[in-house]
C-alpha atoms as a PDB file:
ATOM      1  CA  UNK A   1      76.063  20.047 -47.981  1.00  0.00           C
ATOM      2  CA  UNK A   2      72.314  20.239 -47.091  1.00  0.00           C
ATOM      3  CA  UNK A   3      72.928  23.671 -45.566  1.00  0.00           C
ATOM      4  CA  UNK A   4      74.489  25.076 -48.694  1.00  0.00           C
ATOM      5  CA  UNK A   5      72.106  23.757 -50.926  1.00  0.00           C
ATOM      6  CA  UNK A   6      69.297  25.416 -48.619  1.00  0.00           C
ATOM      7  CA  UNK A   7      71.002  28.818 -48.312  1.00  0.00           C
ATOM      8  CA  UNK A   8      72.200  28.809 -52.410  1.00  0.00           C
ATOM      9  CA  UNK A   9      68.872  28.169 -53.526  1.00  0.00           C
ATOM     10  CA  UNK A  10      67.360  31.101 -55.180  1.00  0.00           C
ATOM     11  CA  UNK A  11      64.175  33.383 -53.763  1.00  0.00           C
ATOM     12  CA  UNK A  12      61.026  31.539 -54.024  1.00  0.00           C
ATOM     13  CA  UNK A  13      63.019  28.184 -55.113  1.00  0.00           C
ATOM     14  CA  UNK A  14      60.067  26.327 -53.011  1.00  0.00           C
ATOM     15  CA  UNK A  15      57.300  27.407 -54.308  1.00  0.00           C
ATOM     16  CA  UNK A  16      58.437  26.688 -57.830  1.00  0.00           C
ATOM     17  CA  UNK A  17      59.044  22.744 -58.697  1.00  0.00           C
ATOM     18  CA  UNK A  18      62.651  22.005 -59.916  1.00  0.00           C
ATOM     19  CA  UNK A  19      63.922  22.494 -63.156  1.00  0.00           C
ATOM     20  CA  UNK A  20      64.353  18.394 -63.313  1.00  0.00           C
ATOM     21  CA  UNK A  21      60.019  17.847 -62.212  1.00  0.00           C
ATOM     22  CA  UNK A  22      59.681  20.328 -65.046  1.00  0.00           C
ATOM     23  CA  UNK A  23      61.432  18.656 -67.772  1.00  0.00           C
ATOM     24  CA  UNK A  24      59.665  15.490 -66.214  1.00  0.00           C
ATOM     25  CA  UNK A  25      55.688  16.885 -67.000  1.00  0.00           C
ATOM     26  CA  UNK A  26      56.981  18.390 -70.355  1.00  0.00           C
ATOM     27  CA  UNK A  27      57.593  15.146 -71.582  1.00  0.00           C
ATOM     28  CA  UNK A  28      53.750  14.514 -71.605  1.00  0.00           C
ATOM     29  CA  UNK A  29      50.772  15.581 -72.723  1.00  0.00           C
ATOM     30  CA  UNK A  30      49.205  19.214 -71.540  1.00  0.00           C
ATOM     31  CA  UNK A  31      46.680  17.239 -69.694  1.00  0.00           C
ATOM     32  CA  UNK A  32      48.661  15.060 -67.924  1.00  0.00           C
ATOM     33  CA  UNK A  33      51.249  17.189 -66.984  1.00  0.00           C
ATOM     34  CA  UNK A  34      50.206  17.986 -62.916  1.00  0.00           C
ATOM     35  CA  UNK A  35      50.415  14.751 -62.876  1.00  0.00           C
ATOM     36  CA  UNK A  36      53.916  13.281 -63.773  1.00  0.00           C
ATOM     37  CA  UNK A  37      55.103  16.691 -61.744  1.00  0.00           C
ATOM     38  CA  UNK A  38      53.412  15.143 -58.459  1.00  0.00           C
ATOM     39  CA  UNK A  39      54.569  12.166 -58.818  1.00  0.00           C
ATOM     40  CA  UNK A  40      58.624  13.160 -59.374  1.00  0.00           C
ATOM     41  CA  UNK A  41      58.245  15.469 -56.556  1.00  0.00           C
ATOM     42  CA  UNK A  42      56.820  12.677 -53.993  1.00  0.00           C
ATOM     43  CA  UNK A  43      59.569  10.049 -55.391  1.00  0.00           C
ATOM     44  CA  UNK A  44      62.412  12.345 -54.724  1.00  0.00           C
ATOM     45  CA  UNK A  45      60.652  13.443 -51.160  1.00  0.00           C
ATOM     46  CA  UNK A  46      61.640  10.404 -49.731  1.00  0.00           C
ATOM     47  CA  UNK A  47      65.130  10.872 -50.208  1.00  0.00           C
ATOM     48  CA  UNK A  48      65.396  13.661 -47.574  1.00  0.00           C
ATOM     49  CA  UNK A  49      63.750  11.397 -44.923  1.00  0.00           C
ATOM     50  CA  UNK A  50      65.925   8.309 -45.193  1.00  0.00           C
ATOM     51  CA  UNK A  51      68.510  10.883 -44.767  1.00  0.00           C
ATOM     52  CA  UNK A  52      67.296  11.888 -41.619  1.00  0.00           C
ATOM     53  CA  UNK A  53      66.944   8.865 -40.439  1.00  0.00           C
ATOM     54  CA  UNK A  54      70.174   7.991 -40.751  1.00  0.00           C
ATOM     55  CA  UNK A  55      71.938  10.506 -39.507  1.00  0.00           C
ATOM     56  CA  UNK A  56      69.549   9.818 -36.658  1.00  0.00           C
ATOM     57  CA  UNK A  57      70.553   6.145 -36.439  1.00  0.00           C
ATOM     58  CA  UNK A  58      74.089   7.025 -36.336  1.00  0.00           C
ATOM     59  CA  UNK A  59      74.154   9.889 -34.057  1.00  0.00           C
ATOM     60  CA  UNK A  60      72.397   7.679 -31.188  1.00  0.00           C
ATOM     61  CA  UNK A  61      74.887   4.753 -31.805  1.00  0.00           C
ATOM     62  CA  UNK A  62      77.471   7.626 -31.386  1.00  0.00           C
ATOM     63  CA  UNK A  63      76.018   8.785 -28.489  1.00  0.00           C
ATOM     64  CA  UNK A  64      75.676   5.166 -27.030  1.00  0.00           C
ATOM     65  CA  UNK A  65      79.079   4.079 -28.035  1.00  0.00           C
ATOM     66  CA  UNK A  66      80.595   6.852 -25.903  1.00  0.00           C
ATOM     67  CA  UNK A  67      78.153   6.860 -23.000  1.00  0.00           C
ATOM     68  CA  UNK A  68      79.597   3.021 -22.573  1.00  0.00           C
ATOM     69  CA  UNK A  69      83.027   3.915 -22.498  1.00  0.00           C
ATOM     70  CA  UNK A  70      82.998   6.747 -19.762  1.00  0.00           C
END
């Protein structure tokens, strides 16, 4: 799913925020909008990395699981 999502996105998808950050900032003022962008951006960040983690986590009790049975 990751993969797809990575390949599918569009040219230049990371250096523009996404559409839902966007919509986020517009619903402020001009002079506060960097900031409500930042701070959807860095909530949604997160996300990805307890992802990783687990996958992590259950790869090596995978890994463990078999080593003890052979």
């Amino acid at each position: 799913m990751v993969r797809t999502a990575l390949w599918g996105a569009p040219a230049g998808y990371g250096r523009r925020p996404p559409p839902a950050a966007l919509s986020f900032a517009e619903q402020v003022g001009a002079g506060w909008y960097e900031a409500p962008l930042r701070a959807h951006t860095s909530a949604i960040a997160p996300i990805g990395g307890g992802s990783g983690v687990v996958v992590a986590l259950v790869s090596l009790r995978a890994h463990l699981w078999r080593s003890r049975r052979s």
